[in-house]
PDB file of N, CA and C in Angstrom:
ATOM      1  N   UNK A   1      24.609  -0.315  -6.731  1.00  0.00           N
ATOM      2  CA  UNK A   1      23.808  -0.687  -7.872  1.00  0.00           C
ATOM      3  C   UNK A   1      23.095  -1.994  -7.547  1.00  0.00           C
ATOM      4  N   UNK A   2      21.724  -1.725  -7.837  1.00  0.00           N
ATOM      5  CA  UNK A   2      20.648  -3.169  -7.610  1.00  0.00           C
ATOM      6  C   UNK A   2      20.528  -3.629  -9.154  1.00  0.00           C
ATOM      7  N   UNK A   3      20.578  -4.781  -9.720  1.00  0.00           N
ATOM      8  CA  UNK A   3      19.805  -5.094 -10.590  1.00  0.00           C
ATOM      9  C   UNK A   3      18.623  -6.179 -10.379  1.00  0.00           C
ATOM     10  N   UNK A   4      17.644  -6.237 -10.609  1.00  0.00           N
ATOM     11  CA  UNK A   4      16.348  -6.288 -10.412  1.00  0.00           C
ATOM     12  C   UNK A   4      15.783  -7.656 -11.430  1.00  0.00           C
ATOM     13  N   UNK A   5      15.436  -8.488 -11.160  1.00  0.00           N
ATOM     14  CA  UNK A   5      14.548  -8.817 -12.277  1.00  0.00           C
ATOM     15  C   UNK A   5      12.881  -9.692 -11.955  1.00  0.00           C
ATOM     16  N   UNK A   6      12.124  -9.241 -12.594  1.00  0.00           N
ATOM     17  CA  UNK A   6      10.763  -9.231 -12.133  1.00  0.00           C
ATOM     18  C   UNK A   6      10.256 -10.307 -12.974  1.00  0.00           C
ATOM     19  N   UNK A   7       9.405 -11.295 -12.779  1.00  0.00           N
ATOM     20  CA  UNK A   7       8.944 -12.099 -13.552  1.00  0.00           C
ATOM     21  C   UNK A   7       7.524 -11.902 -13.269  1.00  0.00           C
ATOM     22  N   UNK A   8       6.564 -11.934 -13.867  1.00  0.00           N
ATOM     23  CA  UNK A   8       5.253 -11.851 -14.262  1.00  0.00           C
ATOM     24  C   UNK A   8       4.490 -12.715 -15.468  1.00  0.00           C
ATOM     25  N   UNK A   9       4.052 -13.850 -15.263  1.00  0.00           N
ATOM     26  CA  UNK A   9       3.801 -14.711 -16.457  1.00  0.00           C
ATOM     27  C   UNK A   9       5.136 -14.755 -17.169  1.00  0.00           C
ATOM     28  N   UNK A  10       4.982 -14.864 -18.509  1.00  0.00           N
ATOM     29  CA  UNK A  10       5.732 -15.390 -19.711  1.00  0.00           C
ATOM     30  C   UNK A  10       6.547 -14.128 -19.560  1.00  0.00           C
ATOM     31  N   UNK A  11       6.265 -12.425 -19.330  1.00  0.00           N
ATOM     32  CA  UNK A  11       7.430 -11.521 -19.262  1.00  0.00           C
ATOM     33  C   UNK A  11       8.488 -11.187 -18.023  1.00  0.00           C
ATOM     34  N   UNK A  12       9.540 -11.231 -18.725  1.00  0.00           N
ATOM     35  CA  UNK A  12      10.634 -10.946 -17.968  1.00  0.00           C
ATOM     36  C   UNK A  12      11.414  -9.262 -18.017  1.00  0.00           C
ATOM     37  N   UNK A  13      10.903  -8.506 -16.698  1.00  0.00           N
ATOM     38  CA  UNK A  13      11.692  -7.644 -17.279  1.00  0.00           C
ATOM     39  C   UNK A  13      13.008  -7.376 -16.213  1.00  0.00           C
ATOM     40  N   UNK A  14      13.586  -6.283 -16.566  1.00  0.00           N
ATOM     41  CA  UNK A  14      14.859  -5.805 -15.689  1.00  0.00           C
ATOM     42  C   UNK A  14      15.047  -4.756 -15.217  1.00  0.00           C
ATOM     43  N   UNK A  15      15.833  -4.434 -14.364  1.00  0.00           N
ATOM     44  CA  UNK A  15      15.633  -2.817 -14.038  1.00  0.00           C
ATOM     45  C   UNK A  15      17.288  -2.765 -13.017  1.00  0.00           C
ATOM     46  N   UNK A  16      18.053  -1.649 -13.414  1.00  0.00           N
ATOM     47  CA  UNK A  16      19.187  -1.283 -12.798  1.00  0.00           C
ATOM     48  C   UNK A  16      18.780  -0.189 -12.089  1.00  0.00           C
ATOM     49  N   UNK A  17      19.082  -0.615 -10.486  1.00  0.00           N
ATOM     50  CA  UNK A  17      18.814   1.094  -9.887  1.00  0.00           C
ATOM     51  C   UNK A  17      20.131   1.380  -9.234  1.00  0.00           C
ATOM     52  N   UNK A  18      20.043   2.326  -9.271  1.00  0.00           N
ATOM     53  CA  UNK A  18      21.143   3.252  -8.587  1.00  0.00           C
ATOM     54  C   UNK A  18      21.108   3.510  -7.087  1.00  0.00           C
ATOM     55  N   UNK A  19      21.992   3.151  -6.210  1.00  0.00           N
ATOM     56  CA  UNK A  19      21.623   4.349  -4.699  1.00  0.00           C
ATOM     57  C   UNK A  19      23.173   4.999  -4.365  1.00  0.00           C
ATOM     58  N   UNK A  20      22.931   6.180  -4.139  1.00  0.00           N
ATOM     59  CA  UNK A  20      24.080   6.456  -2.997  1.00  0.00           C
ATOM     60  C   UNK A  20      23.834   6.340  -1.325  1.00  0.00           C
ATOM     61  N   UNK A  21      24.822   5.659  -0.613  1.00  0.00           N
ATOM     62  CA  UNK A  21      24.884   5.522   0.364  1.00  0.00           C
ATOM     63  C   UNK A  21      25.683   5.990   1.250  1.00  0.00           C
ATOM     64  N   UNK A  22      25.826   5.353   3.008  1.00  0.00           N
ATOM     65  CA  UNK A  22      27.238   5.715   3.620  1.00  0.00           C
ATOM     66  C   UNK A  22      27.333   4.318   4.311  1.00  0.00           C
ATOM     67  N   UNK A  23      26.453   3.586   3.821  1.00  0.00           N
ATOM     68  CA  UNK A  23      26.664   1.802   4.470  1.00  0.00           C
ATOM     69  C   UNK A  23      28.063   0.851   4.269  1.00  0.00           C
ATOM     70  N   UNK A  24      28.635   0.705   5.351  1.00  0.00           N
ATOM     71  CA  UNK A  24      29.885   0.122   5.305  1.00  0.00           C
ATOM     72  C   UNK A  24      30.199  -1.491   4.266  1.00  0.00           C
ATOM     73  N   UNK A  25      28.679  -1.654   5.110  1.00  0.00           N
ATOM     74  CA  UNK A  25      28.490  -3.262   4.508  1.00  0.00           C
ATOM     75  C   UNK A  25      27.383  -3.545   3.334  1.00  0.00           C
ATOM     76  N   UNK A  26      27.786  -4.413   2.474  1.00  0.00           N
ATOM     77  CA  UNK A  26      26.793  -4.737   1.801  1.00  0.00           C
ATOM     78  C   UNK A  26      25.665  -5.596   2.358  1.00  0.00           C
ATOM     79  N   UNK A  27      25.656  -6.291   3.141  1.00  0.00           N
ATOM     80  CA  UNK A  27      24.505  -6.799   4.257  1.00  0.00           C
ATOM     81  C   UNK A  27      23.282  -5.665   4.859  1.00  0.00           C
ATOM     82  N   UNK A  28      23.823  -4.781   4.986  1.00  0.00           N
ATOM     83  CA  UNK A  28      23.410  -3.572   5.578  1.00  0.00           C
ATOM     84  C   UNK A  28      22.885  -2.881   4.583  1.00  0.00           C
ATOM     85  N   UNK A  29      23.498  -2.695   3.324  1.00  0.00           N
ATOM     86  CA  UNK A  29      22.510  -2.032   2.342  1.00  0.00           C
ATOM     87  C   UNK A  29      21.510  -2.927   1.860  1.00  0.00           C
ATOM     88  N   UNK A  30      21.529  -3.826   1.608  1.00  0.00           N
ATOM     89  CA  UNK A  30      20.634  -5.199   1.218  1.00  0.00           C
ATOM     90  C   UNK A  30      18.946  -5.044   2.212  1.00  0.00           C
ATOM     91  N   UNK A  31      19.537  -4.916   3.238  1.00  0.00           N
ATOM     92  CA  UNK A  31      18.346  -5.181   4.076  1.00  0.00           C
ATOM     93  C   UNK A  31      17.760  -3.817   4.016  1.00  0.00           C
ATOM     94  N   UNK A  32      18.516  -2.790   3.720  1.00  0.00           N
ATOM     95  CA  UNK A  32      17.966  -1.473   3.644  1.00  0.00           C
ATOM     96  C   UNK A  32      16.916  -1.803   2.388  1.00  0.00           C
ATOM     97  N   UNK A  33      17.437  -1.853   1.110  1.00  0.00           N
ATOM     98  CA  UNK A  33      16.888  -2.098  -0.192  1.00  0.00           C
ATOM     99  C   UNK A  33      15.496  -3.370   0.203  1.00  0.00           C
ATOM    100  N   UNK A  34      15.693  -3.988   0.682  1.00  0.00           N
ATOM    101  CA  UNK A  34      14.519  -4.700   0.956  1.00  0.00           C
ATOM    102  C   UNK A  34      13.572  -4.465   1.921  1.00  0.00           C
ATOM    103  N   UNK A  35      13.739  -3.497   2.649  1.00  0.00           N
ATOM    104  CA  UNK A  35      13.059  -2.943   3.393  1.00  0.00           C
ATOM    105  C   UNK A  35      12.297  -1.883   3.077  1.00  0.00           C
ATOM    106  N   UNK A  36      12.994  -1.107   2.143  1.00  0.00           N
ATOM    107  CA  UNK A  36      12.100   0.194   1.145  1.00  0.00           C
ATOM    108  C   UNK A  36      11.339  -0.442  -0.078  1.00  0.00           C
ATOM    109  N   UNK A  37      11.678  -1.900  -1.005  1.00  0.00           N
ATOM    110  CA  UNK A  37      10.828  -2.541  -1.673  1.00  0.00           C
ATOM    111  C   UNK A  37       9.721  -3.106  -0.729  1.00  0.00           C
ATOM    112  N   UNK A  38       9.644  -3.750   0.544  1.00  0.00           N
ATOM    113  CA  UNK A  38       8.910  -3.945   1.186  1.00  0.00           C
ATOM    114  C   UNK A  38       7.842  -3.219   1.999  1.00  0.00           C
ATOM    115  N   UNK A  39       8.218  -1.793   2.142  1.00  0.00           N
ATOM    116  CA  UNK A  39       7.099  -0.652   2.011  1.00  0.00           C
ATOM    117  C   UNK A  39       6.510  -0.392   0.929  1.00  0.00           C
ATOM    118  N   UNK A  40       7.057  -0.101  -0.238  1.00  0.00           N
ATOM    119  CA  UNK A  40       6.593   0.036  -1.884  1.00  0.00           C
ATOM    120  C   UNK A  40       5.538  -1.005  -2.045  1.00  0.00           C
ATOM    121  N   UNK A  41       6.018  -2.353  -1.478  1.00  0.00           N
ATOM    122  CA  UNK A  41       4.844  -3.192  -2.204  1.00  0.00           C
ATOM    123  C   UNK A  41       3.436  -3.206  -1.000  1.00  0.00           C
ATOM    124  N   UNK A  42       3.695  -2.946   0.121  1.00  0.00           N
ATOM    125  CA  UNK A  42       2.764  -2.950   0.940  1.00  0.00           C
ATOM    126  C   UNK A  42       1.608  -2.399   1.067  1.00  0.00           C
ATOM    127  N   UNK A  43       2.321  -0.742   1.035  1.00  0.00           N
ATOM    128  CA  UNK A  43       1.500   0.124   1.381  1.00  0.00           C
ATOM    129  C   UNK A  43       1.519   1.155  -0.190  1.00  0.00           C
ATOM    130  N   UNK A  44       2.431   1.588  -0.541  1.00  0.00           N
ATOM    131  CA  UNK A  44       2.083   2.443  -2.014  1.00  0.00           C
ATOM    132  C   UNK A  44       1.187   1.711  -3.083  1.00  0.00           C
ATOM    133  N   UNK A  45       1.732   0.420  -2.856  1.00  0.00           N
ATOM    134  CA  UNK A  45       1.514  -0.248  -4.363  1.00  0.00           C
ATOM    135  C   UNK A  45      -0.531  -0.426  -3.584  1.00  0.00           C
ATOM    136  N   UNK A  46      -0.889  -0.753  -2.831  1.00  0.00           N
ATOM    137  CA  UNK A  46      -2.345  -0.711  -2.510  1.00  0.00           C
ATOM    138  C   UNK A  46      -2.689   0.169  -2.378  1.00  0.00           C
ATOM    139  N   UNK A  47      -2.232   1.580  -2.250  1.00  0.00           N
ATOM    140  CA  UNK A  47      -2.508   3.138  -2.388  1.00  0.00           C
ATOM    141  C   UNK A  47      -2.959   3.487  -3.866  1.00  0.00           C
ATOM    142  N   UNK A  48      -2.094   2.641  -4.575  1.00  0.00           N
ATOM    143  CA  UNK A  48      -2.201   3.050  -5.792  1.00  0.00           C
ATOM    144  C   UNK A  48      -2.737   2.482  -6.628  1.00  0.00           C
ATOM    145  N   UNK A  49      -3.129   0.966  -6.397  1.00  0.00           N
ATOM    146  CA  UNK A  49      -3.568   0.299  -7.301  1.00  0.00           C
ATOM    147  C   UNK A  49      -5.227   0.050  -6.525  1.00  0.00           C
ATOM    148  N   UNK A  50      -5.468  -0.801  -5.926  1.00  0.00           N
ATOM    149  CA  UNK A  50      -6.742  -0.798  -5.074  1.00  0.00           C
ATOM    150  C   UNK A  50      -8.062   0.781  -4.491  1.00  0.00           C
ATOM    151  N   UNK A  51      -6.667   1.952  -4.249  1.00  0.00           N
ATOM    152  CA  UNK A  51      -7.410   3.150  -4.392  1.00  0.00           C
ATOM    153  C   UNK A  51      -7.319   3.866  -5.099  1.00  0.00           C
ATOM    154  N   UNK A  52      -6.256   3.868  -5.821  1.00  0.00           N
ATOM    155  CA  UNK A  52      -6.552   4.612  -7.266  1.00  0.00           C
ATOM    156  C   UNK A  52      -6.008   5.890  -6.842  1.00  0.00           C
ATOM    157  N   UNK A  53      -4.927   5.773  -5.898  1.00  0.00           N
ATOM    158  CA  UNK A  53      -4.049   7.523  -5.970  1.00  0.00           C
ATOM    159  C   UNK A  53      -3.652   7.784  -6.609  1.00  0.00           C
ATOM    160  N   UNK A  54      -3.178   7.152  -7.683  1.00  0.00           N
ATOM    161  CA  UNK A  54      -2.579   7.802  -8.999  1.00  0.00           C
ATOM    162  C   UNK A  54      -3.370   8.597  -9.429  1.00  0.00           C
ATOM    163  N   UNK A  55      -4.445   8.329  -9.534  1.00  0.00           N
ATOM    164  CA  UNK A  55      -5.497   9.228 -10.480  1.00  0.00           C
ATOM    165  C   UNK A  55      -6.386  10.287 -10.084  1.00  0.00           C
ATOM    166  N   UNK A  56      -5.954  10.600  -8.214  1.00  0.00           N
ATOM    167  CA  UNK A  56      -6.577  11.650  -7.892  1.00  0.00           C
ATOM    168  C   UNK A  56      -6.125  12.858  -8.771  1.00  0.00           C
ATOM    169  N   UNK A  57      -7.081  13.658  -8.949  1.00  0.00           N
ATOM    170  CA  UNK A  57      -6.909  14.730  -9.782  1.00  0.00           C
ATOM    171  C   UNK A  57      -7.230  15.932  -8.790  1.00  0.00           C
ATOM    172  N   UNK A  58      -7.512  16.084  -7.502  1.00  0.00           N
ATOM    173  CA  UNK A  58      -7.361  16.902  -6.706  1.00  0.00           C
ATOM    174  C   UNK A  58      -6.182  17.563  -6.293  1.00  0.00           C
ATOM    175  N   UNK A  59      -5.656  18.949  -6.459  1.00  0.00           N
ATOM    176  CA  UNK A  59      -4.079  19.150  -6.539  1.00  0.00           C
ATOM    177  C   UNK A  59      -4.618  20.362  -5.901  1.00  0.00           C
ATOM    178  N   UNK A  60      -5.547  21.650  -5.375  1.00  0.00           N
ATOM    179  CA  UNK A  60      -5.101  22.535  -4.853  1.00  0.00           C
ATOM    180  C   UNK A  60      -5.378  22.567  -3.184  1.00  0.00           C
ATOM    181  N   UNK A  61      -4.900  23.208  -2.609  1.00  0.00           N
ATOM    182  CA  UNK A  61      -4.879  23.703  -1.239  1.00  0.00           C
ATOM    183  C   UNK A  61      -4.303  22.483  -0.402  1.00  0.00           C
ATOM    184  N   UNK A  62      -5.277  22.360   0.832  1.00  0.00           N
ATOM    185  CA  UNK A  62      -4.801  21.234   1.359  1.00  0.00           C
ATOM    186  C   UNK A  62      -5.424  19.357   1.025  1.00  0.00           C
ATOM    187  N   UNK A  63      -6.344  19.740   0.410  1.00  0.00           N
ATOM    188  CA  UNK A  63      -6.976  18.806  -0.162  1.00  0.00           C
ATOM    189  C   UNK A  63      -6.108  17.401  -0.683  1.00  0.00           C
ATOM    190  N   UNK A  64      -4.874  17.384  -1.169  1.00  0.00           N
ATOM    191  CA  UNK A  64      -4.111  16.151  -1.637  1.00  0.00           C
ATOM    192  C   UNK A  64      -3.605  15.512  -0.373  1.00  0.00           C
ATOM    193  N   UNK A  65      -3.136  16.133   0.883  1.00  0.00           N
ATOM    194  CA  UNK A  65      -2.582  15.744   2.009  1.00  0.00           C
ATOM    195  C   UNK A  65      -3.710  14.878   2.601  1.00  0.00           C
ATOM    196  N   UNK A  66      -5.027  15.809   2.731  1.00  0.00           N
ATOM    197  CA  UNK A  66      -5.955  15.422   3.411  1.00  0.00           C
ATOM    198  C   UNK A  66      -6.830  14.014   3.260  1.00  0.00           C
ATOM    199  N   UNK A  67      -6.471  13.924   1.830  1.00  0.00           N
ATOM    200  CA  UNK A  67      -7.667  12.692   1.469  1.00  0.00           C
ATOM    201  C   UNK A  67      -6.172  11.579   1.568  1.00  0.00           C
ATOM    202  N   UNK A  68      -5.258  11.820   1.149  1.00  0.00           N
ATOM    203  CA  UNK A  68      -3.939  10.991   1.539  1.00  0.00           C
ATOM    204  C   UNK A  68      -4.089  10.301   2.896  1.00  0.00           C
ATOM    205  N   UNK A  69      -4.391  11.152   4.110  1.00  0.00           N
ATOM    206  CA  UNK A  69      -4.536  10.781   5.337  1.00  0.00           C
ATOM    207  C   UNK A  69      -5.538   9.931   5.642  1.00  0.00           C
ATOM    208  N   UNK A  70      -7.054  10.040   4.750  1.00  0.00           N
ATOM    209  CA  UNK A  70      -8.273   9.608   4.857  1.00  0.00           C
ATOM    210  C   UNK A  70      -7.992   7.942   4.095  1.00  0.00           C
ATOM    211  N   UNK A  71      -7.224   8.118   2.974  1.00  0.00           N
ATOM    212  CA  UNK A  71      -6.667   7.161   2.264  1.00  0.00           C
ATOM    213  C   UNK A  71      -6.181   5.833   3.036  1.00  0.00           C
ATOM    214  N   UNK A  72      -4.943   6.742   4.006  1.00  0.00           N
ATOM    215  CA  UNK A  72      -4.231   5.600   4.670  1.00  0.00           C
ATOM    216  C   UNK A  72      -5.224   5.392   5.992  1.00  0.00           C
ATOM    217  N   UNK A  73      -6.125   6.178   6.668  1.00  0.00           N
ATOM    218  CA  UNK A  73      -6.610   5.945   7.627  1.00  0.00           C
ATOM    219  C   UNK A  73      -7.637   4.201   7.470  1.00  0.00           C
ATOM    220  N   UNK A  74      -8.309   4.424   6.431  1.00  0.00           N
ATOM    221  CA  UNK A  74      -9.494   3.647   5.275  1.00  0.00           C
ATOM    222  C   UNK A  74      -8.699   2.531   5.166  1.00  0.00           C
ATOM    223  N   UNK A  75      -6.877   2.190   4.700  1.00  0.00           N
ATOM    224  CA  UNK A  75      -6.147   1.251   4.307  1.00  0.00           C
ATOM    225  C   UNK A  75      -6.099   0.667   6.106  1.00  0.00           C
ATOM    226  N   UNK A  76      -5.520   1.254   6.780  1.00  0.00           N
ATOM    227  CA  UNK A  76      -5.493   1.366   8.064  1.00  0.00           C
ATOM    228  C   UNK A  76      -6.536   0.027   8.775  1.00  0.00           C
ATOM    229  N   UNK A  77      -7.840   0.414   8.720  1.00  0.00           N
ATOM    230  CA  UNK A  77      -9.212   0.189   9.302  1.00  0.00           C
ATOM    231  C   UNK A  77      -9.282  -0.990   8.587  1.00  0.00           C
ATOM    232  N   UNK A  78      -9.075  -1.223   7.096  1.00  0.00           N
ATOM    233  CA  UNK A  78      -9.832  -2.411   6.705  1.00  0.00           C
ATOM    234  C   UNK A  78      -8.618  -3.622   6.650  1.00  0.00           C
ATOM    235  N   UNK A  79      -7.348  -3.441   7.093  1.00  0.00           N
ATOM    236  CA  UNK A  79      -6.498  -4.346   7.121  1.00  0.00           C
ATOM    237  C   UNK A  79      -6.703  -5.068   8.726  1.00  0.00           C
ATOM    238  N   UNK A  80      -7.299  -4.233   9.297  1.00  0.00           N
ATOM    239  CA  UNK A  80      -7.627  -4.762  10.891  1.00  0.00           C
ATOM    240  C   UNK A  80      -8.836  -5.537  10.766  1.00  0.00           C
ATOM    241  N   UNK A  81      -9.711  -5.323   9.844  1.00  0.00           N
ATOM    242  CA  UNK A  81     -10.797  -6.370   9.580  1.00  0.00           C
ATOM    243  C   UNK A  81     -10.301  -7.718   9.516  1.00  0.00           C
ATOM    244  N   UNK A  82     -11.009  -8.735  10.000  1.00  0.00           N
ATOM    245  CA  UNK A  82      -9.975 -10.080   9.469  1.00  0.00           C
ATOM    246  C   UNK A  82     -11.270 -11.240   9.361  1.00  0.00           C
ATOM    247  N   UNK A  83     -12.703 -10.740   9.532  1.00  0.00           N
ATOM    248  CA  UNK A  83     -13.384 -11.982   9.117  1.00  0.00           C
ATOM    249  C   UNK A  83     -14.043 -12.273   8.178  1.00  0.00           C
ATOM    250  N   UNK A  84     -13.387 -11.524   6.746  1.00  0.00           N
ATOM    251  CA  UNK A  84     -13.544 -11.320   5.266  1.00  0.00           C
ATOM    252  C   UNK A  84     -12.394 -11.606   5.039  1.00  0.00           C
ATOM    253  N   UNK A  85     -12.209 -12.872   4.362  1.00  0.00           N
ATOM    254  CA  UNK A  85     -10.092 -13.274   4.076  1.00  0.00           C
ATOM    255  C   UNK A  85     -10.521 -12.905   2.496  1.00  0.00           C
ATOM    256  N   UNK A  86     -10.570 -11.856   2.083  1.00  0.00           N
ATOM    257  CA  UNK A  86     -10.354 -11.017   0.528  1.00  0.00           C
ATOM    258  C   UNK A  86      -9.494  -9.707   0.768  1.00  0.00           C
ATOM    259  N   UNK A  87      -9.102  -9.420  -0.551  1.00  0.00           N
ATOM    260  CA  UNK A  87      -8.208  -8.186  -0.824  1.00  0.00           C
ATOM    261  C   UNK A  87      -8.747  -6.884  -0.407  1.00  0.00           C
ATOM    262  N   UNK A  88      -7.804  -5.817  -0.440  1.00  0.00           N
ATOM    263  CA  UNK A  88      -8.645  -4.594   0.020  1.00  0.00           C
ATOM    264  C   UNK A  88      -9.438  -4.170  -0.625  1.00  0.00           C
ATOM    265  N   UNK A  89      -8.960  -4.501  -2.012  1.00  0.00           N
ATOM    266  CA  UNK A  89     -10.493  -3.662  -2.916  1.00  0.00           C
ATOM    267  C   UNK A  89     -11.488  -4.346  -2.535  1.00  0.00           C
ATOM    268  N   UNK A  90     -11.581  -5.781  -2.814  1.00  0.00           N
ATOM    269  CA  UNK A  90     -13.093  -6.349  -2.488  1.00  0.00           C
ATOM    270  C   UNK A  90     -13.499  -5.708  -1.012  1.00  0.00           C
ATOM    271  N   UNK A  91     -12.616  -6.136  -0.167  1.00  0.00           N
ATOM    272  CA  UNK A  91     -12.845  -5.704   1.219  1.00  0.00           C
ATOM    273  C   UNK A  91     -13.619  -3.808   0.779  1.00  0.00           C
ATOM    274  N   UNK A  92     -13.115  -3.135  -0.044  1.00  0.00           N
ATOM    275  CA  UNK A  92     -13.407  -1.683   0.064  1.00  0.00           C
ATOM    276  C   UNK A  92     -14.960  -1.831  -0.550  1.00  0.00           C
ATOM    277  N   UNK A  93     -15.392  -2.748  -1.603  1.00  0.00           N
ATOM    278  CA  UNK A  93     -16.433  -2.586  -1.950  1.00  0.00           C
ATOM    279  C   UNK A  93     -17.193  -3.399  -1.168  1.00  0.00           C
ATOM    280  N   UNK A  94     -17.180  -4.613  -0.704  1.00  0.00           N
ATOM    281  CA  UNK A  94     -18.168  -4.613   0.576  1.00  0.00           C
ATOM    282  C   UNK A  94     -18.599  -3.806   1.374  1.00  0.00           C
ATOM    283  N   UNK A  95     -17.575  -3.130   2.507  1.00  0.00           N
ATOM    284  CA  UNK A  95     -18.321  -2.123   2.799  1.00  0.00           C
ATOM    285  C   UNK A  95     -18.515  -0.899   2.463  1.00  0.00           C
ATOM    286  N   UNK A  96     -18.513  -0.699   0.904  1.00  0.00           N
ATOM    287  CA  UNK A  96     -19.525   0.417   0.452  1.00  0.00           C
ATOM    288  C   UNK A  96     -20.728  -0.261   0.318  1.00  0.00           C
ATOM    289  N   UNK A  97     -21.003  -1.885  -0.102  1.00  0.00           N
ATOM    290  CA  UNK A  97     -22.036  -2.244  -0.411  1.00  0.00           C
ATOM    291  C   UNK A  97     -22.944  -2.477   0.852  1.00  0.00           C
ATOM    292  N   UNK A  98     -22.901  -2.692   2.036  1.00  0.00           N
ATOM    293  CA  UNK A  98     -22.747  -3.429   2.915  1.00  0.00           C
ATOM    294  C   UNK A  98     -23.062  -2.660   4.100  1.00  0.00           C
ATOM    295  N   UNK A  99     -23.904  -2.173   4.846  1.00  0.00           N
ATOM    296  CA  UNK A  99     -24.035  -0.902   5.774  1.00  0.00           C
ATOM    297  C   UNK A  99     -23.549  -2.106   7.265  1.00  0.00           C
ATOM    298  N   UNK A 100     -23.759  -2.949   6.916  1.00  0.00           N
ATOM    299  CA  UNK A 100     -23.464  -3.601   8.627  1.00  0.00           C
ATOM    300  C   UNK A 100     -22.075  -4.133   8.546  1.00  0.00           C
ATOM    301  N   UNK A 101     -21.885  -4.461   7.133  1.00  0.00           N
ATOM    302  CA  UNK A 101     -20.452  -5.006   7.039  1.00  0.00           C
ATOM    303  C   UNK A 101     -18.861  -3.104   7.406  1.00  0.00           C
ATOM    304  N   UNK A 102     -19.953  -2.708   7.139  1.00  0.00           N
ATOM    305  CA  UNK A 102     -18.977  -1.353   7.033  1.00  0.00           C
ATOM    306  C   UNK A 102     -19.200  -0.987   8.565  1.00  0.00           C
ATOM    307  N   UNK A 103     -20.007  -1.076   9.250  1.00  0.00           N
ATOM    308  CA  UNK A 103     -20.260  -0.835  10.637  1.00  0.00           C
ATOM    309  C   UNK A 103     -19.241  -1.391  11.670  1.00  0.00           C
ATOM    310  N   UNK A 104     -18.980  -2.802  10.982  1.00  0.00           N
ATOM    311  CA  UNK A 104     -18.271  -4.158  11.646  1.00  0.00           C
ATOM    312  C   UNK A 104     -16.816  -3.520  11.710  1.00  0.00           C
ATOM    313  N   UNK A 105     -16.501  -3.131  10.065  1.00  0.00           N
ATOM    314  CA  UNK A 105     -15.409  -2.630   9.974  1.00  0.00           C
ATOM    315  C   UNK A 105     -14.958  -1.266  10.830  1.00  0.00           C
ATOM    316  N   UNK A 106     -16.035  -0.321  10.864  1.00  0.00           N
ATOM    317  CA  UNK A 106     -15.688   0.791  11.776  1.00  0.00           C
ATOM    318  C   UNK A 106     -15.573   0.524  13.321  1.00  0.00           C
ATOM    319  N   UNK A 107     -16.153  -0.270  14.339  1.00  0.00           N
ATOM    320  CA  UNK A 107     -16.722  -0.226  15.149  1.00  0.00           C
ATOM    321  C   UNK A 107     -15.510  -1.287  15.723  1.00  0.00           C
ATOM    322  N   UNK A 108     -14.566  -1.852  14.871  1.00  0.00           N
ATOM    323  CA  UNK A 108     -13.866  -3.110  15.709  1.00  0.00           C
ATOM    324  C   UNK A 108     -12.869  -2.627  15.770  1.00  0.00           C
ATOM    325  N   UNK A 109     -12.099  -1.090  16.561  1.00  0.00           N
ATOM    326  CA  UNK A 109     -11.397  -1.089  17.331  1.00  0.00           C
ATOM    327  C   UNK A 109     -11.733  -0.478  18.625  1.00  0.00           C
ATOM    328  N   UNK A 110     -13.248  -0.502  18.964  1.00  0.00           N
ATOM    329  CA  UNK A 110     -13.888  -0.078  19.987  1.00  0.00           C
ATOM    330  C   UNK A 110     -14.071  -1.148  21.040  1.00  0.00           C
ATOM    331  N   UNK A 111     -13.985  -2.219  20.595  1.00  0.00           N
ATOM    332  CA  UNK A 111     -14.562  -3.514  20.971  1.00  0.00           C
ATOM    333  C   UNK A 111     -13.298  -4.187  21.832  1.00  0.00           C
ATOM    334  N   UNK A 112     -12.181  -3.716  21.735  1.00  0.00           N
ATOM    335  CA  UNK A 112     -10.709  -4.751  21.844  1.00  0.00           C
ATOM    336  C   UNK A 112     -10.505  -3.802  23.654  1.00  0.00           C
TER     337      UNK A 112
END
């Protein structure tokens, strides 16, 4: 059992989670648990909030896998950008806005 507590401005909330394990040590589950919050906030939570996977509404064939892949490929590419120090969304709408800035971004793992 984790209990959790998150602060965000003036709210405080809480959260009890549950895991089953086969970890001998509590050291060992710890770093596990912080290691799966530390993917969550990395990579889902900018999946989901910056691209907006929650709200794909594409659900038949192969189509949900596919743009998933295009998703992380896109997260992928613009985290290797590094001479724009902004977030991914801004980073995502530059180069939609931006035909040379999006070029820069495609073209700089050709260059290394």
């Amino acid at each position: 059992m984790v209990q959790a507590e998150r602060h965000l401005g003036e709210t405080i909330t809480q959260e009890t989670r549950y895991y089953l394990l086969s970890f001998s040590h509590a050291k060992t589950f710890a770093h596990a648990v912080r290691d799966h919050w530390g993917i969550e906030n990395s990579v889902h939570w900018v999946l989901d909030v910056p691209f907006r996977e929650d709200d794909a509404r594409v659900r038949s064939g192969h189509a949900p896998e596919n743009l998933a892949v295009l998703r992380h490929l896109a997260l992928n590419v613009l985290r290797q950008e590094k001479s724009a120090r902004i977030g991914t969304k801004a980073n995502r709408l530059k180069a939609a806005w931006s035909t040379d800035y999006l070029w820069r971004v495609l073209s700089q793992n050709h260059e290394r």
